[in-house]
PDBML (XML) file of the C-alpha atoms, coordinates in Angstrom:
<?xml version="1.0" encoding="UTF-8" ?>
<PDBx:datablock datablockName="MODEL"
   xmlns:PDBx="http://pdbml.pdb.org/schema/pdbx-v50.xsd"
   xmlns:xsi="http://www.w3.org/2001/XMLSchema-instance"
   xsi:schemaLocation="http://pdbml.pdb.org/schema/pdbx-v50.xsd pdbx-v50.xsd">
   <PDBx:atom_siteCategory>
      <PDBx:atom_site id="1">
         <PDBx:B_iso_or_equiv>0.00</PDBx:B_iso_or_equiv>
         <PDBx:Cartn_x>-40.794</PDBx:Cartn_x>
         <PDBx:Cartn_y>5.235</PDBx:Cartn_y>
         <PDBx:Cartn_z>199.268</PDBx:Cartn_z>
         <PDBx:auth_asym_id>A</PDBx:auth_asym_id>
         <PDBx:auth_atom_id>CA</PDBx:auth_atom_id>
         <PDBx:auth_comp_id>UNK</PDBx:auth_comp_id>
         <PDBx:auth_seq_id>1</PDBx:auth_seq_id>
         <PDBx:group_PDB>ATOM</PDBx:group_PDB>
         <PDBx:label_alt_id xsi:nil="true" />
         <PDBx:label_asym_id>A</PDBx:label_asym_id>
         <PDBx:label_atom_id>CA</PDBx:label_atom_id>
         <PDBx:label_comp_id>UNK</PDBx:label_comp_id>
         <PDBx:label_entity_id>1</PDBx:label_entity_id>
         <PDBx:label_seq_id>1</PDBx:label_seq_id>
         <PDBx:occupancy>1.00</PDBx:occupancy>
         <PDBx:pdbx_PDB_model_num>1</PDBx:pdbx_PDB_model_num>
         <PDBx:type_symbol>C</PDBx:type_symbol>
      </PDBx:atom_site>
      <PDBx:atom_site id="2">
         <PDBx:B_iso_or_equiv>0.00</PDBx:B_iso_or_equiv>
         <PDBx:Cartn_x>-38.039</PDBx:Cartn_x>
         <PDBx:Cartn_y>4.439</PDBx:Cartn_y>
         <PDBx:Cartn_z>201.548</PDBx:Cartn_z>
         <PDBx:auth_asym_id>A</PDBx:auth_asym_id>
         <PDBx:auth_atom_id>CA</PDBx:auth_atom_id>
         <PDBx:auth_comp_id>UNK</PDBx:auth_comp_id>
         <PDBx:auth_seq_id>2</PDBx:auth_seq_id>
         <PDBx:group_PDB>ATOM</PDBx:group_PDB>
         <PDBx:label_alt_id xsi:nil="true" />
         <PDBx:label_asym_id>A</PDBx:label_asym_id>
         <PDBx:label_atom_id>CA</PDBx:label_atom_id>
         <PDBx:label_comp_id>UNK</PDBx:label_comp_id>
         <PDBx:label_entity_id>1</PDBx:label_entity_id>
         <PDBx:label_seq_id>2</PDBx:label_seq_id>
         <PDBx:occupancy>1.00</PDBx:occupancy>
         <PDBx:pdbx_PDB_model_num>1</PDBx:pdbx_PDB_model_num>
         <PDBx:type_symbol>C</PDBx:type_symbol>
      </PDBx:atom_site>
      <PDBx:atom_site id="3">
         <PDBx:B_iso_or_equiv>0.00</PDBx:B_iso_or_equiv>
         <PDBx:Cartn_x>-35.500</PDBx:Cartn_x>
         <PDBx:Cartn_y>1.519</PDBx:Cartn_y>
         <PDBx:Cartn_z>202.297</PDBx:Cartn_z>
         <PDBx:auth_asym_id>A</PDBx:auth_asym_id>
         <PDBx:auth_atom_id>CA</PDBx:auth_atom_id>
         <PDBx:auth_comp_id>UNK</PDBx:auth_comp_id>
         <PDBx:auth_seq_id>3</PDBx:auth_seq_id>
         <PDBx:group_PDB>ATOM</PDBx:group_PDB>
         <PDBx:label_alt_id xsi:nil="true" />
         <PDBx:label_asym_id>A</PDBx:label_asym_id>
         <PDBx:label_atom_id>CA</PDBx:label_atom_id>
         <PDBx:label_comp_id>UNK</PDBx:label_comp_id>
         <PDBx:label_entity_id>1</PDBx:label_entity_id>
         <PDBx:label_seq_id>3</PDBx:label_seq_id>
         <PDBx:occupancy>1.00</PDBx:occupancy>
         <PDBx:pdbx_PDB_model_num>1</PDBx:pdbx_PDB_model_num>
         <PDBx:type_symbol>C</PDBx:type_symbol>
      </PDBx:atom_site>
      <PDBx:atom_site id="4">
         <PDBx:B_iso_or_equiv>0.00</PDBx:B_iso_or_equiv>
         <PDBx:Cartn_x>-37.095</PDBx:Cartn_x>
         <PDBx:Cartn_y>-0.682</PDBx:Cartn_y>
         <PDBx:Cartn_z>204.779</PDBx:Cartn_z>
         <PDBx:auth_asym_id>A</PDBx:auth_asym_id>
         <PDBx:auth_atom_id>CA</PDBx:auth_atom_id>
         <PDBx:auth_comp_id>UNK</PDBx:auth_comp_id>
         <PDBx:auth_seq_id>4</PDBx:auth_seq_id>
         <PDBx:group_PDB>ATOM</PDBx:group_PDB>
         <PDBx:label_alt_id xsi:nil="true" />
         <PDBx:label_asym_id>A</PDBx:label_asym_id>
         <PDBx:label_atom_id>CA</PDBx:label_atom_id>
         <PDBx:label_comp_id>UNK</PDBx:label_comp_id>
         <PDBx:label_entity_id>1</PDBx:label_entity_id>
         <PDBx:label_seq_id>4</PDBx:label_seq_id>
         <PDBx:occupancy>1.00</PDBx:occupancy>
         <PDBx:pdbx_PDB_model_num>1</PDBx:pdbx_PDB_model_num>
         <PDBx:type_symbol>C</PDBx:type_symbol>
      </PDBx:atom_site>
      <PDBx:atom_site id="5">
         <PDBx:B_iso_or_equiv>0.00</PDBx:B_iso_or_equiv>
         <PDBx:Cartn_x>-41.190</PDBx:Cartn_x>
         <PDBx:Cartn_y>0.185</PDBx:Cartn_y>
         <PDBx:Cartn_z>204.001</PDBx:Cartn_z>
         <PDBx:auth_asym_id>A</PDBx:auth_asym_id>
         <PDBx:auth_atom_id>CA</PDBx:auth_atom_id>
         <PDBx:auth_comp_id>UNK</PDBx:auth_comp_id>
         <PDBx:auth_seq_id>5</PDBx:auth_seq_id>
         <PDBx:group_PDB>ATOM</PDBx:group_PDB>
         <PDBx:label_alt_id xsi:nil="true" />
         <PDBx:label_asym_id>A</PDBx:label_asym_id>
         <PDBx:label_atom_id>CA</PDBx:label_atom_id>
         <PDBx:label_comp_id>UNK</PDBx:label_comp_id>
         <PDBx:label_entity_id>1</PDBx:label_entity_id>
         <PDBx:label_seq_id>5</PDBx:label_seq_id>
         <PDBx:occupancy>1.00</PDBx:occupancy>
         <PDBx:pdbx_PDB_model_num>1</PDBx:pdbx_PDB_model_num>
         <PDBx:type_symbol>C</PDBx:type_symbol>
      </PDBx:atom_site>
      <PDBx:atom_site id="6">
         <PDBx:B_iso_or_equiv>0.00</PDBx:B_iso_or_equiv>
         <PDBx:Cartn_x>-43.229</PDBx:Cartn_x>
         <PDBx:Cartn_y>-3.255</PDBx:Cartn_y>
         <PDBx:Cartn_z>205.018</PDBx:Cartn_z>
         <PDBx:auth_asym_id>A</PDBx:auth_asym_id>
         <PDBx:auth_atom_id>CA</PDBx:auth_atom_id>
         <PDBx:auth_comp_id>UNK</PDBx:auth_comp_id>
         <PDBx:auth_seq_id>6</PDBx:auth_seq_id>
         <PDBx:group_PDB>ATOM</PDBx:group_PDB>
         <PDBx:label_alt_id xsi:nil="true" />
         <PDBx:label_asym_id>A</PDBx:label_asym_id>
         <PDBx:label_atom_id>CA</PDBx:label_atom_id>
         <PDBx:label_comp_id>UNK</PDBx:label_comp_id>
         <PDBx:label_entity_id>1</PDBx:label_entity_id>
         <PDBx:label_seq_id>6</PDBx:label_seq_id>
         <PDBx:occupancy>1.00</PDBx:occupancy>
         <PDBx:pdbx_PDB_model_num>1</PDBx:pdbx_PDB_model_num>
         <PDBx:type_symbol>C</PDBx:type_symbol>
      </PDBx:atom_site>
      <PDBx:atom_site id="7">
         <PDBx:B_iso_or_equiv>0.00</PDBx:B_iso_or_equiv>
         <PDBx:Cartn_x>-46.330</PDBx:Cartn_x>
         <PDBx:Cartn_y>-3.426</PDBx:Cartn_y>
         <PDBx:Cartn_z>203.891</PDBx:Cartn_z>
         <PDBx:auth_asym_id>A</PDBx:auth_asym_id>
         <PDBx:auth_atom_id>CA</PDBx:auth_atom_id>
         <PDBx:auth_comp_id>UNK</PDBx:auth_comp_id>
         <PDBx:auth_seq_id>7</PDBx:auth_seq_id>
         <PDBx:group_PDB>ATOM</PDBx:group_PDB>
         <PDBx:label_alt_id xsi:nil="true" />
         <PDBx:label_asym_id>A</PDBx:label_asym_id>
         <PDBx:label_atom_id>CA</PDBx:label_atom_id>
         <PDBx:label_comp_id>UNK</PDBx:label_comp_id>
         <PDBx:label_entity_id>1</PDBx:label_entity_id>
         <PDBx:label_seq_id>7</PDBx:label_seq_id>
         <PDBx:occupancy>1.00</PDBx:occupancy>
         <PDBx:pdbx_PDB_model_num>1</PDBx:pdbx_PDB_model_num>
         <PDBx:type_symbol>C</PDBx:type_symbol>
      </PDBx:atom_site>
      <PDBx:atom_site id="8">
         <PDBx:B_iso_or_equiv>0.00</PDBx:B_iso_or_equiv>
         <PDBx:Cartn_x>-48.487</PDBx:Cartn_x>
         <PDBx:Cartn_y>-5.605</PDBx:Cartn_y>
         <PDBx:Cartn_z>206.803</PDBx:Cartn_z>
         <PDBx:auth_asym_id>A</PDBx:auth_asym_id>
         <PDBx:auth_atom_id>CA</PDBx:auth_atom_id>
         <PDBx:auth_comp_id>UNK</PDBx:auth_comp_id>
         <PDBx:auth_seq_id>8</PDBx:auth_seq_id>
         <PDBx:group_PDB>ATOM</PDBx:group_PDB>
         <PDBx:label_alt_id xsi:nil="true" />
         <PDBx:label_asym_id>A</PDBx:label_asym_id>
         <PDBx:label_atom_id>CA</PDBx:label_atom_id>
         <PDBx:label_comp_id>UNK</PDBx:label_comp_id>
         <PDBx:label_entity_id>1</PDBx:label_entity_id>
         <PDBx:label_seq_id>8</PDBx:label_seq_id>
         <PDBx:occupancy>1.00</PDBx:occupancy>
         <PDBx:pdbx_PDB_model_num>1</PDBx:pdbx_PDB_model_num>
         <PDBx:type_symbol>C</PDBx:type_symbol>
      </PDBx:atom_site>
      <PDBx:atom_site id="9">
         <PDBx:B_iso_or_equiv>0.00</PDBx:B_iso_or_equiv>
         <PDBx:Cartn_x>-51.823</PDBx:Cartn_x>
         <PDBx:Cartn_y>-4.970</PDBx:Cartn_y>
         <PDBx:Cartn_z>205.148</PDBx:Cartn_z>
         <PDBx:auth_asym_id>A</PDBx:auth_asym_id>
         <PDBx:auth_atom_id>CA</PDBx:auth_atom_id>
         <PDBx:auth_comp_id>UNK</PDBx:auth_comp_id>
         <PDBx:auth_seq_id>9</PDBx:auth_seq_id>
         <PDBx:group_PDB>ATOM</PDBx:group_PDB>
         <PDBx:label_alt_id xsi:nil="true" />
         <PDBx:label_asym_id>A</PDBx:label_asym_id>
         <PDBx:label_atom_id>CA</PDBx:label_atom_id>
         <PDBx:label_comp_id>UNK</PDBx:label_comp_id>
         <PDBx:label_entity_id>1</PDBx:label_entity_id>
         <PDBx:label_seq_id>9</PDBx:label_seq_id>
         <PDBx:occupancy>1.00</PDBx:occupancy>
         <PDBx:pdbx_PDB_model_num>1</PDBx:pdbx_PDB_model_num>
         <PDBx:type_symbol>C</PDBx:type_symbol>
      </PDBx:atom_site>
      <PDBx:atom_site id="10">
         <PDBx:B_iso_or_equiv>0.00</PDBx:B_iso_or_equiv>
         <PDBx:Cartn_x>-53.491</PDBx:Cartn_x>
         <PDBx:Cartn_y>-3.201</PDBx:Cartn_y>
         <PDBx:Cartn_z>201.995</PDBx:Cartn_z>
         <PDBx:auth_asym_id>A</PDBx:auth_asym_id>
         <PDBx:auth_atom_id>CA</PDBx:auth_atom_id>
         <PDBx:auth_comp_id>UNK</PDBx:auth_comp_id>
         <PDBx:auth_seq_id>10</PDBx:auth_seq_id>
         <PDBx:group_PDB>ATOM</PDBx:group_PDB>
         <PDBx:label_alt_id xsi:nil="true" />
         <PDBx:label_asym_id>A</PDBx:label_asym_id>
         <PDBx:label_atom_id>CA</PDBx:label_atom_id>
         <PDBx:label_comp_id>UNK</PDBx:label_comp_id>
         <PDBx:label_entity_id>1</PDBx:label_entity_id>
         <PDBx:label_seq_id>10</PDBx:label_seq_id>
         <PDBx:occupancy>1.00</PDBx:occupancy>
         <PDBx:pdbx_PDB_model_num>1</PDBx:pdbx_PDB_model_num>
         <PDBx:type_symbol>C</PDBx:type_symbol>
      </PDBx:atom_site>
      <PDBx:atom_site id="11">
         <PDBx:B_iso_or_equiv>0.00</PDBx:B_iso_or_equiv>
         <PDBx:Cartn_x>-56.933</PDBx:Cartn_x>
         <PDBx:Cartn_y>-3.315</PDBx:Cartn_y>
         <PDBx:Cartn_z>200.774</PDBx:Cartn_z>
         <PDBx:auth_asym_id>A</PDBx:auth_asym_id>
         <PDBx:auth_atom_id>CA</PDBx:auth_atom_id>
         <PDBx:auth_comp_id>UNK</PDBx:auth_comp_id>
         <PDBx:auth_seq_id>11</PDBx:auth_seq_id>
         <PDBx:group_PDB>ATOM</PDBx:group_PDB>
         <PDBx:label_alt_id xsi:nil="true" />
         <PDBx:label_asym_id>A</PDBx:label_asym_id>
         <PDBx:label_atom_id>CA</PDBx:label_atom_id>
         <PDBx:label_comp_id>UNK</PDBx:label_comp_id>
         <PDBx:label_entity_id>1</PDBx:label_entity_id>
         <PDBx:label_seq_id>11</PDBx:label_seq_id>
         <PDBx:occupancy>1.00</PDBx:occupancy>
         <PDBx:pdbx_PDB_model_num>1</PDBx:pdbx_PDB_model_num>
         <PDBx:type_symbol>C</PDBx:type_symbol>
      </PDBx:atom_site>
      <PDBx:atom_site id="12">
         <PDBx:B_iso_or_equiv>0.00</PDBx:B_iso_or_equiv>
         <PDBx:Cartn_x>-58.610</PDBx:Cartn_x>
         <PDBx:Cartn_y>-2.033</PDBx:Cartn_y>
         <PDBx:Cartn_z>197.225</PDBx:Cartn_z>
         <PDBx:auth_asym_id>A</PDBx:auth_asym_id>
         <PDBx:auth_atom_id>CA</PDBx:auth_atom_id>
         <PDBx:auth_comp_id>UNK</PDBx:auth_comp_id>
         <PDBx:auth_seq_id>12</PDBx:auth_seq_id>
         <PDBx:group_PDB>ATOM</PDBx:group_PDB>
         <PDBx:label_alt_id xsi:nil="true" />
         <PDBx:label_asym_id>A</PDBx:label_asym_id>
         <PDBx:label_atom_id>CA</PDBx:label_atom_id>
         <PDBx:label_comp_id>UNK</PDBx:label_comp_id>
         <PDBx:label_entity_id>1</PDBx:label_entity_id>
         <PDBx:label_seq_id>12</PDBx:label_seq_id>
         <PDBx:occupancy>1.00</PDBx:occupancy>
         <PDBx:pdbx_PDB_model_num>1</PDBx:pdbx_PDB_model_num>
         <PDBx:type_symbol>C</PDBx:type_symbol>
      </PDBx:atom_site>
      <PDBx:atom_site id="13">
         <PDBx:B_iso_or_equiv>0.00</PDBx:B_iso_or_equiv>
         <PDBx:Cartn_x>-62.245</PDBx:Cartn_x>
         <PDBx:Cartn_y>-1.271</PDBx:Cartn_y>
         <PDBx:Cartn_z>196.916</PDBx:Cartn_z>
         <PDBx:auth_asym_id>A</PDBx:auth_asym_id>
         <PDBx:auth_atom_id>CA</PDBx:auth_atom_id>
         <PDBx:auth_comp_id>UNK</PDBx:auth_comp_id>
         <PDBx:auth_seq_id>13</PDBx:auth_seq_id>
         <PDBx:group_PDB>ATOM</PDBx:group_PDB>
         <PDBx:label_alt_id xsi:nil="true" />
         <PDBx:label_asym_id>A</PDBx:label_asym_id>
         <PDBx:label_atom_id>CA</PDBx:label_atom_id>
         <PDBx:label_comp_id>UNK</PDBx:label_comp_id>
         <PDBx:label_entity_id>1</PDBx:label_entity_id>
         <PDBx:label_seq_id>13</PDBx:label_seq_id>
         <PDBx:occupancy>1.00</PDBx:occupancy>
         <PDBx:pdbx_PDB_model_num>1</PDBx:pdbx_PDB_model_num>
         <PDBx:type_symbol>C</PDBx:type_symbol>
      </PDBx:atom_site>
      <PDBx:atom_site id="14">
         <PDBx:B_iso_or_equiv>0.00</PDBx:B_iso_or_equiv>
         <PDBx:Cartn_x>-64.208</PDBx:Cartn_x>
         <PDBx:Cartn_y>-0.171</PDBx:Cartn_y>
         <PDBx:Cartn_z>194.302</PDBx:Cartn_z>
         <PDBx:auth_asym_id>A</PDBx:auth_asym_id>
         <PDBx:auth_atom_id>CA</PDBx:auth_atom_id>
         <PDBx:auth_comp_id>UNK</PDBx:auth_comp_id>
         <PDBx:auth_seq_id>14</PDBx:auth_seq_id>
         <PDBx:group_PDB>ATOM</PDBx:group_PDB>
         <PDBx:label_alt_id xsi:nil="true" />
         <PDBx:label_asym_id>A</PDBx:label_asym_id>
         <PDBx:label_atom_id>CA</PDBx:label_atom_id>
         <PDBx:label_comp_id>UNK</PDBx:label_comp_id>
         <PDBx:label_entity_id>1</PDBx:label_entity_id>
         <PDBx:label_seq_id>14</PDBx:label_seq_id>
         <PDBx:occupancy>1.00</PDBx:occupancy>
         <PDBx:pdbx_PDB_model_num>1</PDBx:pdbx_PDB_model_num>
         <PDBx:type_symbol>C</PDBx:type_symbol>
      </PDBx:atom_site>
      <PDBx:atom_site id="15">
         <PDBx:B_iso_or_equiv>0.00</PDBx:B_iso_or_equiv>
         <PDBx:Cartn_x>-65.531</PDBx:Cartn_x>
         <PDBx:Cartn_y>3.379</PDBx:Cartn_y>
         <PDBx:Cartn_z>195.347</PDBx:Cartn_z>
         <PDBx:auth_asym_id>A</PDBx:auth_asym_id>
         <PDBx:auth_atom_id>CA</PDBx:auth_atom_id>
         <PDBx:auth_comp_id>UNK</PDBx:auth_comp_id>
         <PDBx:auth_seq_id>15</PDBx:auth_seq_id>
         <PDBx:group_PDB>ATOM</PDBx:group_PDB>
         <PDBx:label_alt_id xsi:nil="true" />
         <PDBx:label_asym_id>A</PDBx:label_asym_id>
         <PDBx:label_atom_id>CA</PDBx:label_atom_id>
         <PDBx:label_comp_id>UNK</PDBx:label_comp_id>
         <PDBx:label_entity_id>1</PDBx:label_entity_id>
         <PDBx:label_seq_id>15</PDBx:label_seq_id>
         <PDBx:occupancy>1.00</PDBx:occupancy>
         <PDBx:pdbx_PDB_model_num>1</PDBx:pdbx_PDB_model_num>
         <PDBx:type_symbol>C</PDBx:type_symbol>
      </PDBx:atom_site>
      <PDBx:atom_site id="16">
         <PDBx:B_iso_or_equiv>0.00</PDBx:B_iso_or_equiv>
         <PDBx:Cartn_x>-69.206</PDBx:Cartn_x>
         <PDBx:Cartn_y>3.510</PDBx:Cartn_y>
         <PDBx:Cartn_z>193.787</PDBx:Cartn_z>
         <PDBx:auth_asym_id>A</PDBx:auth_asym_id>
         <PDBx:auth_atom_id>CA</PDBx:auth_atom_id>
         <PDBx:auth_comp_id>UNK</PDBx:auth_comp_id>
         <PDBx:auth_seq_id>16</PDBx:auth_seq_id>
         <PDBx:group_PDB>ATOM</PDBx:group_PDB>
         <PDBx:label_alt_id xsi:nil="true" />
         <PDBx:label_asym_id>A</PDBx:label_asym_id>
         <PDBx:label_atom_id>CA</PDBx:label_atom_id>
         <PDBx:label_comp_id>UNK</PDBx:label_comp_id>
         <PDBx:label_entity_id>1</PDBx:label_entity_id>
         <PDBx:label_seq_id>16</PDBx:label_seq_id>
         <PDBx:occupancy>1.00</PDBx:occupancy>
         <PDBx:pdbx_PDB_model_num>1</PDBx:pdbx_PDB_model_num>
         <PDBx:type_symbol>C</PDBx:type_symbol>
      </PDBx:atom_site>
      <PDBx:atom_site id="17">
         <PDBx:B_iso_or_equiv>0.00</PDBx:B_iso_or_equiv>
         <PDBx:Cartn_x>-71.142</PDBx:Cartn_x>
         <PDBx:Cartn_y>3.898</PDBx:Cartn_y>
         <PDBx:Cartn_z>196.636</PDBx:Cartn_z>
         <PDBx:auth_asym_id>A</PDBx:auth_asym_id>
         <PDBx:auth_atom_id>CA</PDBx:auth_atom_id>
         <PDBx:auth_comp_id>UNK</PDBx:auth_comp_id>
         <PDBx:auth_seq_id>17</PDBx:auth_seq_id>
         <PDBx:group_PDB>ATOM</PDBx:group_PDB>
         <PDBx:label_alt_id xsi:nil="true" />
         <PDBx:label_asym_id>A</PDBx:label_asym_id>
         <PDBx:label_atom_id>CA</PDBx:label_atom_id>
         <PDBx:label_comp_id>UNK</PDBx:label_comp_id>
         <PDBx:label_entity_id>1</PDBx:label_entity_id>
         <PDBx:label_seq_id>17</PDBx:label_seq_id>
         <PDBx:occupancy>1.00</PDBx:occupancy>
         <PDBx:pdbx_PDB_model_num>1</PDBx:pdbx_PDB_model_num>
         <PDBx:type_symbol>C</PDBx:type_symbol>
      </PDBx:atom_site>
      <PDBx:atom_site id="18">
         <PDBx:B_iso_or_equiv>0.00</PDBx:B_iso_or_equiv>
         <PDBx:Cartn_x>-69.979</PDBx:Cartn_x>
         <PDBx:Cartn_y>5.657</PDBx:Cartn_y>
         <PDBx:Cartn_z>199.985</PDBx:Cartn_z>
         <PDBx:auth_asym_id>A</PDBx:auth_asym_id>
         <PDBx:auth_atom_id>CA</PDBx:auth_atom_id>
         <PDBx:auth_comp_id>UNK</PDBx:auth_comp_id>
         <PDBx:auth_seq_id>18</PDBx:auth_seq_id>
         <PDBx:group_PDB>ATOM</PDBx:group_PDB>
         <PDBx:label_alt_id xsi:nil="true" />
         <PDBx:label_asym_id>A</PDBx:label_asym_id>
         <PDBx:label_atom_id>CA</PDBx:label_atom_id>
         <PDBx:label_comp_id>UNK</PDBx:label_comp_id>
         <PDBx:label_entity_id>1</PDBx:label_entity_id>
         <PDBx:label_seq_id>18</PDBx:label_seq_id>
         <PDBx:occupancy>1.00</PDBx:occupancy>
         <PDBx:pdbx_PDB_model_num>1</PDBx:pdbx_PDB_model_num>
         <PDBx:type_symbol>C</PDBx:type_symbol>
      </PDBx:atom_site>
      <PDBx:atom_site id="19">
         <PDBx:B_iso_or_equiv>0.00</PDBx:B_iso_or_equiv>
         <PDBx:Cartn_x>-70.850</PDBx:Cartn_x>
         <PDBx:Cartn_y>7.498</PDBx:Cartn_y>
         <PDBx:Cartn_z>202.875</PDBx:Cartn_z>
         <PDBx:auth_asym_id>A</PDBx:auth_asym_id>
         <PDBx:auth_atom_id>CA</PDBx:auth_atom_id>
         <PDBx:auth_comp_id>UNK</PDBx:auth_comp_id>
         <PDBx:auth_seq_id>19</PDBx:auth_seq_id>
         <PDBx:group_PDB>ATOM</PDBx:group_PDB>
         <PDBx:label_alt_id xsi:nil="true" />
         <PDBx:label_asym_id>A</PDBx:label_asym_id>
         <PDBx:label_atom_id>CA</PDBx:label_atom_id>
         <PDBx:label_comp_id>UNK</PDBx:label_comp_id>
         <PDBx:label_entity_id>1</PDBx:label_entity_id>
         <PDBx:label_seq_id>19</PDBx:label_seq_id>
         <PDBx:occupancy>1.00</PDBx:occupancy>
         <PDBx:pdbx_PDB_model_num>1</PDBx:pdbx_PDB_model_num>
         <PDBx:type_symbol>C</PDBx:type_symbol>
      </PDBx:atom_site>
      <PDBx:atom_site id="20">
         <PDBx:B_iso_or_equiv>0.00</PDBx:B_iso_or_equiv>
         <PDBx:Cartn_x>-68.375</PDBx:Cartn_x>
         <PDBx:Cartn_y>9.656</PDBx:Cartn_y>
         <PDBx:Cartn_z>205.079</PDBx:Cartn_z>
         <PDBx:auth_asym_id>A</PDBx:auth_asym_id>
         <PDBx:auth_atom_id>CA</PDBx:auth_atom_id>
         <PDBx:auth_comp_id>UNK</PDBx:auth_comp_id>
         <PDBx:auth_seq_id>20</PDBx:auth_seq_id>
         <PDBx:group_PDB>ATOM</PDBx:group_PDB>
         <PDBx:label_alt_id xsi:nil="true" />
         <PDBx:label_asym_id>A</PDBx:label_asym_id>
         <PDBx:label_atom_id>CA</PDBx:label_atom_id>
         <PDBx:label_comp_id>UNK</PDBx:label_comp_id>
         <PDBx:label_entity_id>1</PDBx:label_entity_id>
         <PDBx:label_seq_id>20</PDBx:label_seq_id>
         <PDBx:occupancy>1.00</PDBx:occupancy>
         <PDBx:pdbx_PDB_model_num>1</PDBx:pdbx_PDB_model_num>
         <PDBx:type_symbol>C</PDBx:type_symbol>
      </PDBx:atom_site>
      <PDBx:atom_site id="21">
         <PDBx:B_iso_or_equiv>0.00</PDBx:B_iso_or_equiv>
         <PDBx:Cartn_x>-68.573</PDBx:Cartn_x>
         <PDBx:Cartn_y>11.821</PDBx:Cartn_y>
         <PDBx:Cartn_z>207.699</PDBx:Cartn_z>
         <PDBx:auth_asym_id>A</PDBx:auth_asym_id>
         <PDBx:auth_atom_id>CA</PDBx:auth_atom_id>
         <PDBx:auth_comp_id>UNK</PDBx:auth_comp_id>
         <PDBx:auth_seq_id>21</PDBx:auth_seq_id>
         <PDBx:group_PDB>ATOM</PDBx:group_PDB>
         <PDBx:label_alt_id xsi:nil="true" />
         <PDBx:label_asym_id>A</PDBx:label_asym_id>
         <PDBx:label_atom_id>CA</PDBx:label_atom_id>
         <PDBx:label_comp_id>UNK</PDBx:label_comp_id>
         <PDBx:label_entity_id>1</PDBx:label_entity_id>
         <PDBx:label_seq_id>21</PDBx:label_seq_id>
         <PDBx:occupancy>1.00</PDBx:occupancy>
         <PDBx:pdbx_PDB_model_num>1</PDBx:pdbx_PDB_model_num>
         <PDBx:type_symbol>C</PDBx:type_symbol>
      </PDBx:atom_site>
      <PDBx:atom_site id="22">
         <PDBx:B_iso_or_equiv>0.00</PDBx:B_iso_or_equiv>
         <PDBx:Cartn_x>-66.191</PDBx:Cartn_x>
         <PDBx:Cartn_y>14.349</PDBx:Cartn_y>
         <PDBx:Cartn_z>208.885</PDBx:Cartn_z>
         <PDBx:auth_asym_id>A</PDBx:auth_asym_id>
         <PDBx:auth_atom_id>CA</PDBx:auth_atom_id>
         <PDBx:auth_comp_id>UNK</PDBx:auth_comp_id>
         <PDBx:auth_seq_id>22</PDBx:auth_seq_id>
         <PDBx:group_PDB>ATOM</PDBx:group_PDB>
         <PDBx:label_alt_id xsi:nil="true" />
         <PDBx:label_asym_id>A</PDBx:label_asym_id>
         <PDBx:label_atom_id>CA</PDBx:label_atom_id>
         <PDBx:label_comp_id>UNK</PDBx:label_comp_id>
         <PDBx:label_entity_id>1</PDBx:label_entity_id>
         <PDBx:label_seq_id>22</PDBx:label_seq_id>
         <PDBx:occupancy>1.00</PDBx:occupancy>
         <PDBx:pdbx_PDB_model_num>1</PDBx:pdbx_PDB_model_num>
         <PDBx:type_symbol>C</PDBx:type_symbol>
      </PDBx:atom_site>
      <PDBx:atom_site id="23">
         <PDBx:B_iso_or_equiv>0.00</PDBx:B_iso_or_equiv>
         <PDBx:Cartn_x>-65.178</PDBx:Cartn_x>
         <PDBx:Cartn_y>18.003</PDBx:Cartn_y>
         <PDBx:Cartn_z>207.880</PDBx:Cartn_z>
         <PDBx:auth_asym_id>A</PDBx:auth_asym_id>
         <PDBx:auth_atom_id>CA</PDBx:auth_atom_id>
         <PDBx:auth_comp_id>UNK</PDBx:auth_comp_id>
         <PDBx:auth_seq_id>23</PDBx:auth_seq_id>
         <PDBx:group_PDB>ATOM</PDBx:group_PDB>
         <PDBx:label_alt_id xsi:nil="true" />
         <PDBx:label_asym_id>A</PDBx:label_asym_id>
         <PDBx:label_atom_id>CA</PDBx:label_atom_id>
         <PDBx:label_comp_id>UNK</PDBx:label_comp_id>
         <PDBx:label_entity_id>1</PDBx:label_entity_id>
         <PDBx:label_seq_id>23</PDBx:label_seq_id>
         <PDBx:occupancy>1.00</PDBx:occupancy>
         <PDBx:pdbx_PDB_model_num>1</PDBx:pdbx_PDB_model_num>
         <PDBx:type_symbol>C</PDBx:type_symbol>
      </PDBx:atom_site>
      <PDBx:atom_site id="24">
         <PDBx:B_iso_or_equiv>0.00</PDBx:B_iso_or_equiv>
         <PDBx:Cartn_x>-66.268</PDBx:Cartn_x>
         <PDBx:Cartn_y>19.206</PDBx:Cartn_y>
         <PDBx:Cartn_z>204.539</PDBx:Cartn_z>
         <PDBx:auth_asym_id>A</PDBx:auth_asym_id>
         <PDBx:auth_atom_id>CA</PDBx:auth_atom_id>
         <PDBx:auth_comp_id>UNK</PDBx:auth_comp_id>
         <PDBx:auth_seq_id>24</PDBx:auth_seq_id>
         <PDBx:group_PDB>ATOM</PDBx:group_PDB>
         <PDBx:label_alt_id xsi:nil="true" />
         <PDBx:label_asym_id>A</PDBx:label_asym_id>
         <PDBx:label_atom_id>CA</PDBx:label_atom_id>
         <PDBx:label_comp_id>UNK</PDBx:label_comp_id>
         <PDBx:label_entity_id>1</PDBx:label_entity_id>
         <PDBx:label_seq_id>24</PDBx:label_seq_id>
         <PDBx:occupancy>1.00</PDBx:occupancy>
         <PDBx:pdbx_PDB_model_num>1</PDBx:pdbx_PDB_model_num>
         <PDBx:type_symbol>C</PDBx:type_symbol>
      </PDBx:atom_site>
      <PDBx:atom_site id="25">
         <PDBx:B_iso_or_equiv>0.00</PDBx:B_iso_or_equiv>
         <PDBx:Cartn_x>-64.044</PDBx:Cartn_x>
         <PDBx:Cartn_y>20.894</PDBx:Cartn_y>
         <PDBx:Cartn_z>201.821</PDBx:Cartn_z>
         <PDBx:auth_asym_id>A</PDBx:auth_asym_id>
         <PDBx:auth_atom_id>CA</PDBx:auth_atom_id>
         <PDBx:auth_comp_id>UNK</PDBx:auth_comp_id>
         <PDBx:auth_seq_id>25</PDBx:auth_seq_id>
         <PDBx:group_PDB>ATOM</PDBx:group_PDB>
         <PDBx:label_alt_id xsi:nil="true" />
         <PDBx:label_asym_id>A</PDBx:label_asym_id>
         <PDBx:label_atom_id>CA</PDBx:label_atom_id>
         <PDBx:label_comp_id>UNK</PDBx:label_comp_id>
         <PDBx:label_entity_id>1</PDBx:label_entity_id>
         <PDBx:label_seq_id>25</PDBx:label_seq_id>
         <PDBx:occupancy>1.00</PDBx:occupancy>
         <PDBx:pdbx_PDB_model_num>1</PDBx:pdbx_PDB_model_num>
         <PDBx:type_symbol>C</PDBx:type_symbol>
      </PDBx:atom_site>
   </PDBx:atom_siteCategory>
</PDBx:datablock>
């Protein structure tokens, strides 16, 4: 994306179950 990106931390999880709360669209 750019010259000089460091990634410190990244996490994947599989999205099968969720809950969120926040504005609606």
């Amino acid at each position: 994306a750019a010259t000089g990106v460091v990634v410190e931390r990244v996490v994947a999880v599989e999205a099968t179950q969720y809950s969120i709360d926040g504005e609606a669209y």
